[in-house]
Protein backbone atom coordinates (compact mmCIF):
# COMPACT_ATOMS: atom_id res chain seq x y z
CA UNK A 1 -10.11 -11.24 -6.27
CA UNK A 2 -9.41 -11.41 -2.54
CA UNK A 3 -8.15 -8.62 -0.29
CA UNK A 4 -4.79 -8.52 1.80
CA UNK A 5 -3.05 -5.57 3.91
CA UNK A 6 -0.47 -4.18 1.62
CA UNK A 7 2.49 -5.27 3.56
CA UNK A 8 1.85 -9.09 2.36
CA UNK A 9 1.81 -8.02 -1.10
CA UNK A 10 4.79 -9.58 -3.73
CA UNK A 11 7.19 -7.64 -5.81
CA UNK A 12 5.08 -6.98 -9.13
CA UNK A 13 1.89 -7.84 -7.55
CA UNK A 14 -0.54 -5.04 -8.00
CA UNK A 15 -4.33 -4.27 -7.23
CA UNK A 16 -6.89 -1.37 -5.97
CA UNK A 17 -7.09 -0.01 -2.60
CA UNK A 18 -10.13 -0.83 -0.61
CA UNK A 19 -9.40 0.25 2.50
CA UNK A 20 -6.93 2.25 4.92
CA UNK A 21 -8.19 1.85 8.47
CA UNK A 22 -5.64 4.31 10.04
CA UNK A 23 -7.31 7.09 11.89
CA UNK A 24 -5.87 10.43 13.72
CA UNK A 25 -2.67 11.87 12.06
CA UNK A 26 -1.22 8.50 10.87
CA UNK A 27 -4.80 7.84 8.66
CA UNK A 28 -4.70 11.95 7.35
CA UNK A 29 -0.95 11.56 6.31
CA UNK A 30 -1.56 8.30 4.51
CA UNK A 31 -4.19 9.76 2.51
CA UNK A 32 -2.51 12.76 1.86
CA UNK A 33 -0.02 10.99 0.03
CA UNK A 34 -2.38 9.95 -2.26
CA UNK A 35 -3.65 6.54 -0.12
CA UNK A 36 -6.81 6.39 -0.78
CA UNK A 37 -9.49 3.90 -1.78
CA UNK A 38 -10.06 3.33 -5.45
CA UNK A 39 -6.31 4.13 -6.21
CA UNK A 40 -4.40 1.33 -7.88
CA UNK A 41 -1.00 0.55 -7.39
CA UNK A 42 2.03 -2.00 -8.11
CA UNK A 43 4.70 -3.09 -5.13
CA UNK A 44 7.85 -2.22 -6.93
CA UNK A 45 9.75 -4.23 -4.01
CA UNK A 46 11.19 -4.51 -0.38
CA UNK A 47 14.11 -3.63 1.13
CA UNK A 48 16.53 -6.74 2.07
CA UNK A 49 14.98 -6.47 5.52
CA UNK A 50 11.39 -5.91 4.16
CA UNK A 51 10.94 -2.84 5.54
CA UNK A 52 10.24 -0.31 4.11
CA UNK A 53 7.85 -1.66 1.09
CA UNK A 54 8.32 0.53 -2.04
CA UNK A 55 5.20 0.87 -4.51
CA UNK A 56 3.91 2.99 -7.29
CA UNK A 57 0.73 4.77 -7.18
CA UNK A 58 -0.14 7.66 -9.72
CA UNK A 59 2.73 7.83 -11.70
CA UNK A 60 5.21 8.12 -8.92
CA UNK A 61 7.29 5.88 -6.32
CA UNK A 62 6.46 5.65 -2.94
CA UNK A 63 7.98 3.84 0.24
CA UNK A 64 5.91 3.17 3.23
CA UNK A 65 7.30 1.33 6.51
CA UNK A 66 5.70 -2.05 7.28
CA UNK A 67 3.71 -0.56 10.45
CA UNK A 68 1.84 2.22 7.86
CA UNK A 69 1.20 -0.40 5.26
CA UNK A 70 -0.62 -2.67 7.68
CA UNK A 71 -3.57 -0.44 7.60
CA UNK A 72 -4.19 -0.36 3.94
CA UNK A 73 -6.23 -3.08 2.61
CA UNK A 74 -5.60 -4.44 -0.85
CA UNK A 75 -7.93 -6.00 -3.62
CA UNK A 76 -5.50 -8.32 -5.61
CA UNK A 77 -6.63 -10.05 -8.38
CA UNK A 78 -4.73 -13.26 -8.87
């Protein structure tokens, strides 16, 4: 198990949130949509560009730009 910001994460590759280390309105709206340690979640894929990554996270889809997912830390098992 070793831990990785979410934006370096491969299509399929899943794991648990350990971390987000966003604060102010960026780290509130991140955890509002459901970002928050302990929740596990699966990188559907990235755009042809890589940004924006999309992921699933209790039972629905989410997209997150590459400069939000760079302050959520990932435990990935390998």
């Amino acid at each position: 198990m070793y831990k990785l910001p979410m934006r370096k994460m491969k299509k399929n590759q899943s794991g648990v949130i350990s971390a987000v280390k966003a604060t102010g309105e960026l780290g509130r709206r991140i955890r509002d949509m459901g970002m928050v340690p302990g929740s596990e979640i699966k990188i559907q894929g990235h755009a042809p560009l890589y940004d924006p990554v999309s992921l699933r996270i209790m039972g629905f889809t989410l997209t997150l730009r590459n400069s939000e997912a760079d302050y959520i830390d990932v435990e990935v098992n390998e």
